[in-house]
C-alpha atoms as a PDB file:
ATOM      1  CA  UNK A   1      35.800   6.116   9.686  1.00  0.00           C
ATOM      2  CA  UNK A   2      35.958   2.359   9.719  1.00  0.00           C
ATOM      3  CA  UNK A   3      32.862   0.724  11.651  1.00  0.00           C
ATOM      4  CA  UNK A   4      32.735  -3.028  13.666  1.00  0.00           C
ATOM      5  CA  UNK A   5      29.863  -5.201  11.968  1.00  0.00           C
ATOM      6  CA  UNK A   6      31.030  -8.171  12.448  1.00  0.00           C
ATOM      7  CA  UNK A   7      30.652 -10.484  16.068  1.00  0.00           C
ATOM      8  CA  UNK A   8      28.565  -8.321  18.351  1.00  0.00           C
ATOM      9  CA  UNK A   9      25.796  -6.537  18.313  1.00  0.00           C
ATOM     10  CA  UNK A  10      22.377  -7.725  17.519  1.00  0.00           C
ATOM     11  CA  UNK A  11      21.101  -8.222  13.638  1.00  0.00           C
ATOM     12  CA  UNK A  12      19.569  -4.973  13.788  1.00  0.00           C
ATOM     13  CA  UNK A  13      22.515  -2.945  14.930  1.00  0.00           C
ATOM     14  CA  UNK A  14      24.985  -4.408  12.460  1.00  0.00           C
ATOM     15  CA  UNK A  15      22.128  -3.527   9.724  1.00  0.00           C
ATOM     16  CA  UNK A  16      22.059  -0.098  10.808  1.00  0.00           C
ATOM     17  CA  UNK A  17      25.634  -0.299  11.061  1.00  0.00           C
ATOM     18  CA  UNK A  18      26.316  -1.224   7.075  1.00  0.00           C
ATOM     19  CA  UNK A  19      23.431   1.657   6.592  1.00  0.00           C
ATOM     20  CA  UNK A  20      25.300   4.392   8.328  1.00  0.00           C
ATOM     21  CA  UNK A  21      29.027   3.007   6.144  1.00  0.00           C
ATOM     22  CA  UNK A  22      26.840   2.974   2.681  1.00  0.00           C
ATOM     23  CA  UNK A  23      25.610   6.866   3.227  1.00  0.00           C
ATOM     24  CA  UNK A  24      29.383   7.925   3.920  1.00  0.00           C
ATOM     25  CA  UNK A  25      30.774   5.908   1.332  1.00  0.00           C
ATOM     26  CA  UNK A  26      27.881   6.864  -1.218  1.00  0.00           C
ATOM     27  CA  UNK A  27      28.009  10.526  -0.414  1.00  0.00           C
ATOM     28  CA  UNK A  28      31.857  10.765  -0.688  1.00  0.00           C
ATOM     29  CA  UNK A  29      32.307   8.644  -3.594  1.00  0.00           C
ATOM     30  CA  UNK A  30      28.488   8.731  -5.552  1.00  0.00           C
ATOM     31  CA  UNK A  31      27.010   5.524  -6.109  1.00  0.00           C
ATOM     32  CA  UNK A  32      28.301   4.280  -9.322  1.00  0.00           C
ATOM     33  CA  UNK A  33      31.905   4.337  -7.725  1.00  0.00           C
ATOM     34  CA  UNK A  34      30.611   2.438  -4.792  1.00  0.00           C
ATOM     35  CA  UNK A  35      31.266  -0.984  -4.629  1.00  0.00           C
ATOM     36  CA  UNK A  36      29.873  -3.645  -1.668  1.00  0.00           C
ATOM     37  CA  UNK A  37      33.447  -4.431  -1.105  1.00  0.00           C
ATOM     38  CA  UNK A  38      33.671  -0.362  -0.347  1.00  0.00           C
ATOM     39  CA  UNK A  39      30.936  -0.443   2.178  1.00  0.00           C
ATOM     40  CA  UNK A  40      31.928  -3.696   3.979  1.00  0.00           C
ATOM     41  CA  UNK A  41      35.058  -2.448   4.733  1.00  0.00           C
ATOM     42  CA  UNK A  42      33.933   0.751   6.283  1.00  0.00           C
ATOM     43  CA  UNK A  43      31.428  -0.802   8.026  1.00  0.00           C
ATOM     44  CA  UNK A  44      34.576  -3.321   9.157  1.00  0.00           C
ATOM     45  CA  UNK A  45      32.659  -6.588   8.030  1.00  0.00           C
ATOM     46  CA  UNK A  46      32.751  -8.572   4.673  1.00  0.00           C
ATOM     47  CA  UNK A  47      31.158  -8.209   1.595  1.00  0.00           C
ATOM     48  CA  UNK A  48      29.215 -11.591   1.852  1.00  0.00           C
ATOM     49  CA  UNK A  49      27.714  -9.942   4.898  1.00  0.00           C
ATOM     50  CA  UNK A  50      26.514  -7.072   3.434  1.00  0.00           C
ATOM     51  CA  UNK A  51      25.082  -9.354   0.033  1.00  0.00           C
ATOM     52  CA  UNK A  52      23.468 -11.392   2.810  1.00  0.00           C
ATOM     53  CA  UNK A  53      21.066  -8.028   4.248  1.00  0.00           C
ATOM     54  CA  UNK A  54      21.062  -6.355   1.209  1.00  0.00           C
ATOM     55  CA  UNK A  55      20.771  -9.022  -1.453  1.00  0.00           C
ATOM     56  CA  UNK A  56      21.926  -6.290  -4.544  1.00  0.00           C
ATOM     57  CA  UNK A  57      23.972  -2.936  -4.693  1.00  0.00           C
ATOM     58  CA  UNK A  58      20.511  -0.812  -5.523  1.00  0.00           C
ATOM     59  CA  UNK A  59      18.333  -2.358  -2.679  1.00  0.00           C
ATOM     60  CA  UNK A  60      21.582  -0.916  -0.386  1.00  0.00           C
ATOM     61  CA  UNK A  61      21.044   2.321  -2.029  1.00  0.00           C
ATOM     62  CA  UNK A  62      17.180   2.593  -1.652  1.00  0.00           C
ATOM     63  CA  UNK A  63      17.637   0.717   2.210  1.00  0.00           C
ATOM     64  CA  UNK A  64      20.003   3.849   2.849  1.00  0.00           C
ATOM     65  CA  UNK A  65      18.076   6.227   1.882  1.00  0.00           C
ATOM     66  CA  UNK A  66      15.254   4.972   3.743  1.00  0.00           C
ATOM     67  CA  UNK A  67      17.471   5.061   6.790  1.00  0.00           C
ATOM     68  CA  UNK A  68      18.134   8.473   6.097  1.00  0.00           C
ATOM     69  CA  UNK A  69      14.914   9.664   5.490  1.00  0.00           C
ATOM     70  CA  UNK A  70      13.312   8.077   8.335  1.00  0.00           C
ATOM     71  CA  UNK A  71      16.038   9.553  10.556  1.00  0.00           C
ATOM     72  CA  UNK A  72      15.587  12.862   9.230  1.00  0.00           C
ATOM     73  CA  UNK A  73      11.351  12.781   9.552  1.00  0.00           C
ATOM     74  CA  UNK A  74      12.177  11.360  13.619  1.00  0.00           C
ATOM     75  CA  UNK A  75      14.259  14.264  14.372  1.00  0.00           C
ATOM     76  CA  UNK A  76      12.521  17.231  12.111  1.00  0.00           C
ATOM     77  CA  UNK A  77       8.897  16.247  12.735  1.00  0.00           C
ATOM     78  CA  UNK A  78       9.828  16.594  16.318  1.00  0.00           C
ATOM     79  CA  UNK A  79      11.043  20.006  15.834  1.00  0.00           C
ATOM     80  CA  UNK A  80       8.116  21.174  14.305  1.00  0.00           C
ATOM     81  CA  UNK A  81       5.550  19.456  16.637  1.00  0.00           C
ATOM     82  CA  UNK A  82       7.121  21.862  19.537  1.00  0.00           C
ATOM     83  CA  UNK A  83       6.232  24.923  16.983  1.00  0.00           C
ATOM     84  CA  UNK A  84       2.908  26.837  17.943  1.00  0.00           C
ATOM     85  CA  UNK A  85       1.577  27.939  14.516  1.00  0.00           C
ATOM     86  CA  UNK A  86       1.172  26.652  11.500  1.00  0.00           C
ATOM     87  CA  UNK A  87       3.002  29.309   9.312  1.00  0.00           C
ATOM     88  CA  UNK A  88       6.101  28.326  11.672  1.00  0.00           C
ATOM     89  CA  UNK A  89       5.971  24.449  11.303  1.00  0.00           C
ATOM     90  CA  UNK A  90       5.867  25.352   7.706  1.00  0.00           C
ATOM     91  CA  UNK A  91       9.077  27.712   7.594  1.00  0.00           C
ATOM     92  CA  UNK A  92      11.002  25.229  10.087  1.00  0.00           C
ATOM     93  CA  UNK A  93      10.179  22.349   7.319  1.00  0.00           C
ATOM     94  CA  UNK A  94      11.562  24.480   4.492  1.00  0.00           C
ATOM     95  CA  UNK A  95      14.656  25.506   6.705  1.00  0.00           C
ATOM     96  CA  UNK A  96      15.659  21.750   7.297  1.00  0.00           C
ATOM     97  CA  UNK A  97      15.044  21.039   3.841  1.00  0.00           C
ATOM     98  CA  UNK A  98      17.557  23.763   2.658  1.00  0.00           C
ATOM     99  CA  UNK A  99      20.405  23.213   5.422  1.00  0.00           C
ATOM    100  CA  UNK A 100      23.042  21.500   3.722  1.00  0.00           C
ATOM    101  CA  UNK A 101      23.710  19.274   6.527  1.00  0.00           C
ATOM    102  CA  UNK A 102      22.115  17.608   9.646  1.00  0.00           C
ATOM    103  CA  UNK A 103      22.413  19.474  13.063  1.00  0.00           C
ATOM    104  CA  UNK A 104      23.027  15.988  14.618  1.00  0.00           C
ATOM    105  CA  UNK A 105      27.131  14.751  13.788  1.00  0.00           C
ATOM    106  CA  UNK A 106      25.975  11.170  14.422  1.00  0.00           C
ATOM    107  CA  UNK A 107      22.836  11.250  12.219  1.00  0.00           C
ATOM    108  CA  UNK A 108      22.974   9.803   8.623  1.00  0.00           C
ATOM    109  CA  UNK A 109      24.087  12.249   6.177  1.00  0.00           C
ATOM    110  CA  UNK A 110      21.010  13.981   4.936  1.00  0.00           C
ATOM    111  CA  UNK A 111      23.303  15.736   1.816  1.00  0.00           C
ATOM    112  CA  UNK A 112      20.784  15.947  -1.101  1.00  0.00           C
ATOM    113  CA  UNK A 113      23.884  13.907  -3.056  1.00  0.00           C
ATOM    114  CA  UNK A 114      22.212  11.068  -2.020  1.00  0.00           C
ATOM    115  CA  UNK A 115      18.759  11.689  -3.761  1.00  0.00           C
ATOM    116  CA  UNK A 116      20.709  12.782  -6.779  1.00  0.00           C
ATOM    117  CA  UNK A 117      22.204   9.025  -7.188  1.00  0.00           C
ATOM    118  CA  UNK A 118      18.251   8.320  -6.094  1.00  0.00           C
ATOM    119  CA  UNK A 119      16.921  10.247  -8.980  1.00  0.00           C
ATOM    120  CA  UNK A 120      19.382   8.952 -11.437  1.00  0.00           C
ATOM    121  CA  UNK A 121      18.923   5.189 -10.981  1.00  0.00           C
ATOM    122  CA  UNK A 122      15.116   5.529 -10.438  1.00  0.00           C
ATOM    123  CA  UNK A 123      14.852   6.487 -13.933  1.00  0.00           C
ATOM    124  CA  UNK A 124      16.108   3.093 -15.440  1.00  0.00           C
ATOM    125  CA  UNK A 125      15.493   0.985 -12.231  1.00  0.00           C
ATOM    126  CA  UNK A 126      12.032  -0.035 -11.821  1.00  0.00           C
ATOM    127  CA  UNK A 127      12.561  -1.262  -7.991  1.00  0.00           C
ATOM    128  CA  UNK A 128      14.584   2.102  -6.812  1.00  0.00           C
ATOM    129  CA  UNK A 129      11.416   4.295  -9.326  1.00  0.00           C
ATOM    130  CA  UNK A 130       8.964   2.479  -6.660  1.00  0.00           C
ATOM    131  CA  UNK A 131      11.157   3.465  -3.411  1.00  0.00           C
ATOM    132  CA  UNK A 132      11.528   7.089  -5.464  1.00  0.00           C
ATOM    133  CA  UNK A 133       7.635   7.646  -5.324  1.00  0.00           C
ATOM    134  CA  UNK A 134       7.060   6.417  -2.007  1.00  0.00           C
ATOM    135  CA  UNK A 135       9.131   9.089  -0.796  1.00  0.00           C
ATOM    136  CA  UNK A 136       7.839  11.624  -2.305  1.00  0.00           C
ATOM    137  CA  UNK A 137       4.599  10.472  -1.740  1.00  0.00           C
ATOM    138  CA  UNK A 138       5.496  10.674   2.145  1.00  0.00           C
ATOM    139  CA  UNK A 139       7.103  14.316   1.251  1.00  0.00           C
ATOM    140  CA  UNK A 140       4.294  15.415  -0.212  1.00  0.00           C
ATOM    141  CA  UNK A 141       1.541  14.274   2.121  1.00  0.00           C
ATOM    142  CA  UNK A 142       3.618  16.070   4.937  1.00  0.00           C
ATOM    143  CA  UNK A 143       3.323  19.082   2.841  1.00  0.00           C
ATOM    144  CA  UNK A 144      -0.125  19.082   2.360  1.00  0.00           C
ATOM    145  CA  UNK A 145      -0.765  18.507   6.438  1.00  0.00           C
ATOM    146  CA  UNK A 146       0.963  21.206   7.257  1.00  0.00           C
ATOM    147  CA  UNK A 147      -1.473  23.153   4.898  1.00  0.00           C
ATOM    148  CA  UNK A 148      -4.408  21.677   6.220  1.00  0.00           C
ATOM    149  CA  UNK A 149      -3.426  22.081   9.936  1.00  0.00           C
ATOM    150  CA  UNK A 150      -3.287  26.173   8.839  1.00  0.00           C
ATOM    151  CA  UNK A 151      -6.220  26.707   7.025  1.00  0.00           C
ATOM    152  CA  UNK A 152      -8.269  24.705  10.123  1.00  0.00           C
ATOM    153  CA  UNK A 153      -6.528  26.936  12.140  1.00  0.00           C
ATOM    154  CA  UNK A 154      -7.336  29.766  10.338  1.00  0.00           C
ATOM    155  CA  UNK A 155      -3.881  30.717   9.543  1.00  0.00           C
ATOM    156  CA  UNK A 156      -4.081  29.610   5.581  1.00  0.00           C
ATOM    157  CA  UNK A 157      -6.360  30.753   2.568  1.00  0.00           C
ATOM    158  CA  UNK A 158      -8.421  28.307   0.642  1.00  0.00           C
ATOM    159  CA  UNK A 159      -5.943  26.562  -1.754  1.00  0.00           C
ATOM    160  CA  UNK A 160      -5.687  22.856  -2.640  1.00  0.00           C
ATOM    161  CA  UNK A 161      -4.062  21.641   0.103  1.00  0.00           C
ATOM    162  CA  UNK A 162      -2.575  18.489  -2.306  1.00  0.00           C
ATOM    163  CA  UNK A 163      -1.581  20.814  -5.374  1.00  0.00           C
ATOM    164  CA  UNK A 164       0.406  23.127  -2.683  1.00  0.00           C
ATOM    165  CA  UNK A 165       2.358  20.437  -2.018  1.00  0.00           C
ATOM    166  CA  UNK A 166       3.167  19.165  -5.488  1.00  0.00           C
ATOM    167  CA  UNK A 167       4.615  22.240  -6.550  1.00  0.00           C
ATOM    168  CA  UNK A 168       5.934  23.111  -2.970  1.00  0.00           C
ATOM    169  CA  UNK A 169       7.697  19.597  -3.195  1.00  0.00           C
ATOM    170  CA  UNK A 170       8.510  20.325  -7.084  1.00  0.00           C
ATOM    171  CA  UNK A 171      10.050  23.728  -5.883  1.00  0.00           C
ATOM    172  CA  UNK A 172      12.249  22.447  -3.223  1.00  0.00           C
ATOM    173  CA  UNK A 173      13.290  19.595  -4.945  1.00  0.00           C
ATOM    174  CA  UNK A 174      14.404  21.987  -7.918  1.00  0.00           C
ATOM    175  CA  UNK A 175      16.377  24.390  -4.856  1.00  0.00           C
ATOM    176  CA  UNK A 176      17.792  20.487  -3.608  1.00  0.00           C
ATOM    177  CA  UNK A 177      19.810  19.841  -6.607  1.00  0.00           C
ATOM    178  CA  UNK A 178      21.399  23.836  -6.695  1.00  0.00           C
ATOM    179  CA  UNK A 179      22.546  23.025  -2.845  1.00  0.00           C
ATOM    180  CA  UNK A 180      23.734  19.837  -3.828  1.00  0.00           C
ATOM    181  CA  UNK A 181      25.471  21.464  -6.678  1.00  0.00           C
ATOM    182  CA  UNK A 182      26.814  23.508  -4.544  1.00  0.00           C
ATOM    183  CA  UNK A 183      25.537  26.414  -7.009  1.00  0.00           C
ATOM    184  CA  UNK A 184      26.936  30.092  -6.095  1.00  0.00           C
ATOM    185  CA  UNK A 185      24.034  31.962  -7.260  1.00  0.00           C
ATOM    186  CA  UNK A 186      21.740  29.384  -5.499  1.00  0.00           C
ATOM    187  CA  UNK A 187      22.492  28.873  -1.879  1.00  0.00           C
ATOM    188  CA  UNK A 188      20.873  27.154   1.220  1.00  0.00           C
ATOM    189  CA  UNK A 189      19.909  30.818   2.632  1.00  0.00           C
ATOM    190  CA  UNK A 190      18.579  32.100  -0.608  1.00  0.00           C
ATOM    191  CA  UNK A 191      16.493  28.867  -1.923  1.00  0.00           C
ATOM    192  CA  UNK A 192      15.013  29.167   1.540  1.00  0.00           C
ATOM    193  CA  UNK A 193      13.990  32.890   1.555  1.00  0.00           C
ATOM    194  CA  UNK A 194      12.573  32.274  -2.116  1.00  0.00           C
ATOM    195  CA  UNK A 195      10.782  29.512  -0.885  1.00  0.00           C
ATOM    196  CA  UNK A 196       9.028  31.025   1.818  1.00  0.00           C
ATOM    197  CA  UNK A 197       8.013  33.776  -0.312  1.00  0.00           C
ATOM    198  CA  UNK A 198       6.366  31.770  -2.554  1.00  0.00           C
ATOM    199  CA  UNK A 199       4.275  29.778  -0.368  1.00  0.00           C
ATOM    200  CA  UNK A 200       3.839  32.978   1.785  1.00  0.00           C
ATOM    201  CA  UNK A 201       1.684  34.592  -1.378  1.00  0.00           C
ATOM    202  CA  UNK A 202       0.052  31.294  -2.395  1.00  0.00           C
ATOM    203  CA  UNK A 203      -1.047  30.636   1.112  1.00  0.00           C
ATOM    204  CA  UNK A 204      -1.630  34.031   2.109  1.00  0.00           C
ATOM    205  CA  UNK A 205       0.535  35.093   5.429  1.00  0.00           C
ATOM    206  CA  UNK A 206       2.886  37.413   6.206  1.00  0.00           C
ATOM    207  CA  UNK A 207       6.286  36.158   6.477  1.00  0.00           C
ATOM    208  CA  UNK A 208       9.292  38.210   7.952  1.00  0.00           C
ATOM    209  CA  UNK A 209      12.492  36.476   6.783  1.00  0.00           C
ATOM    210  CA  UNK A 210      14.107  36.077  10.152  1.00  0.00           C
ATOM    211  CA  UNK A 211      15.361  32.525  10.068  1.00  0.00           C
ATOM    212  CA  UNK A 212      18.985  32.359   9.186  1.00  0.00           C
ATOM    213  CA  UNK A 213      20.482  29.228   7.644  1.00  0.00           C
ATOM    214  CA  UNK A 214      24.535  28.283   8.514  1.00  0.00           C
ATOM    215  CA  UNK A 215      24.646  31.956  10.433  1.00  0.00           C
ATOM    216  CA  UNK A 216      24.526  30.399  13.785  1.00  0.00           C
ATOM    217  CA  UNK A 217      21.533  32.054  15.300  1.00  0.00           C
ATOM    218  CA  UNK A 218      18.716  30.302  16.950  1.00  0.00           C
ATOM    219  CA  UNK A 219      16.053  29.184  14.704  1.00  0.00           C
ATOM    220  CA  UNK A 220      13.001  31.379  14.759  1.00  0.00           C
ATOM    221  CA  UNK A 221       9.659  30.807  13.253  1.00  0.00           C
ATOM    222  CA  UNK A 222       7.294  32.920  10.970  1.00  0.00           C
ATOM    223  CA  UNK A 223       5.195  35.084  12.032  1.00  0.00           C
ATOM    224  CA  UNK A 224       1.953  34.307  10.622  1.00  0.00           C
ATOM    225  CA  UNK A 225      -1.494  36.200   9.523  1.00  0.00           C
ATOM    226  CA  UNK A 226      -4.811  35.424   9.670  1.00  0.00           C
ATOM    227  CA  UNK A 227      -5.569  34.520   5.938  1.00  0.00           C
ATOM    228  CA  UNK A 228      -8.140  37.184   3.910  1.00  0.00           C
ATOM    229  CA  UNK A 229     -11.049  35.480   2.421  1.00  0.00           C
ATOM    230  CA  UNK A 230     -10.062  36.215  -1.268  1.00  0.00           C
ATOM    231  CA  UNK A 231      -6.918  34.620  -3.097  1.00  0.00           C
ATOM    232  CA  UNK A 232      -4.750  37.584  -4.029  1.00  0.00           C
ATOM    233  CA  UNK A 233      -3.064  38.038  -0.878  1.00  0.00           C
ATOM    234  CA  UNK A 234       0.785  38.712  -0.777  1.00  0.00           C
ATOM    235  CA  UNK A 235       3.071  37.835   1.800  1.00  0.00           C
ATOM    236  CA  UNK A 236       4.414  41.106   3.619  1.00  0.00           C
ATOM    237  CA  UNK A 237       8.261  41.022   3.565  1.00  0.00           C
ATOM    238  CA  UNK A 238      10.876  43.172   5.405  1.00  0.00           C
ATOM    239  CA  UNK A 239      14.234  43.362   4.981  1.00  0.00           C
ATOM    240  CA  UNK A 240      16.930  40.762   6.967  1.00  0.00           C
END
């Protein structure tokens, strides 16, 4: 879909404009096939346009991303604020980490393709590696809330709220690149039940699987248990 960037608007809107035509063209095409002349077009503007907000073809990758990302935090941590427990906010975070796509049509693409270019040129690119850990920084700090926000409440044993959400993060991000794979032993619905069971037993709740991901029920959140005072608790499971 080709986009209007150029005469109207505001500076802002014709940024977010080039942002929205870089995470369709990126997505569809992967970033080393994307070219500025590629994104100008679709965002219906020039290339010296999009050189003059973006400067170079990596700081429109990281940019887009961020746009994503910051999209995707608006509209999920709103979600999960309207979630009474803990154990919920937690599964409802793992669920809209494993969808494949946004609920929203007109949001940016959230497709994990994106942070698979990410990874890639973060590894030889010292200005995308610093955009790379700020993100997962910001990933793993809203981990580690969640977790504290359950154990205050009760809801959570005593683990380390920040190691959690290392290997929480490490975990999903492992699941991310299976769904972006599109992996058929892997899927969206089982790296999500596999992830909740794991941070079911480390955190010590019971979890009943009832959330269903691209089967177009209603969301539904955990059902949480007060946390035992010793560390070998299990997460109680029933059948879907």
């Amino acid at each position: 879909m080709k986009r209007q960037a150029d005469g109207s608007g505001t500076a802002d809107q014709r940024r977010e404009q080039m942002l929205r035509a870089a995470l369709e063209v990126i997505v569809e095409r992967g970033y080393p096939d994307t070219r500025i002349q590629d994104v100008a077009e679709r965002a219906g503007t020039s290339p010296a346009l999009v050189i003059y907000y973006f400067k170079t073809k990596d700081r429109l990758l990281t940019e887009a991303i961020r746009f994503s990302e910051d999209s995707w935090y608006e509209a999920g941590m709103s979600r999960i604020a309207a979630i009474g427990t803990a154990a919920g906010r937690l599964e409802e975070l793992v669920a809209l980490c494993c969808q494949a796509e946004a609920d929203d049509p007109d949001a940016p693409s959230a497709s994990w393709l994106l942070w698979l270019d990410l990874w890639a040129q973060a590894a030889r690119h010292p200005e995308v590696a610093g955009v790379r850990q700020e993100f997962d920084e910001r990933w793993r700090d809203t981990i580690a809330s969640l977790v504290t926000q359950g154990q205050e409440a009760g809801e959570f044993g005593p683990v380390d709220a920040a190691d959690f959400a290392v290997t929480m993060s490490s975990l999903l991000d492992g699941f991310a690149i299976q769904i972006a794979l599109e992996d058929p032993t892997v899927g969206p619905e089982r790296a999500f039940e596999l992830s909740m069971r794991f941070a079911a037993s480390q955190l010590g709740f019971a979890w009943v699987p009832r959330h269903r991901i691209g089967g177009g029920e209603a969301l539904a959140s955990a059902r949480p248990a007060k946390a035992p005072s010793g560390n070998g608790a299990q997460a109680s499971r029933s059948p879907q």
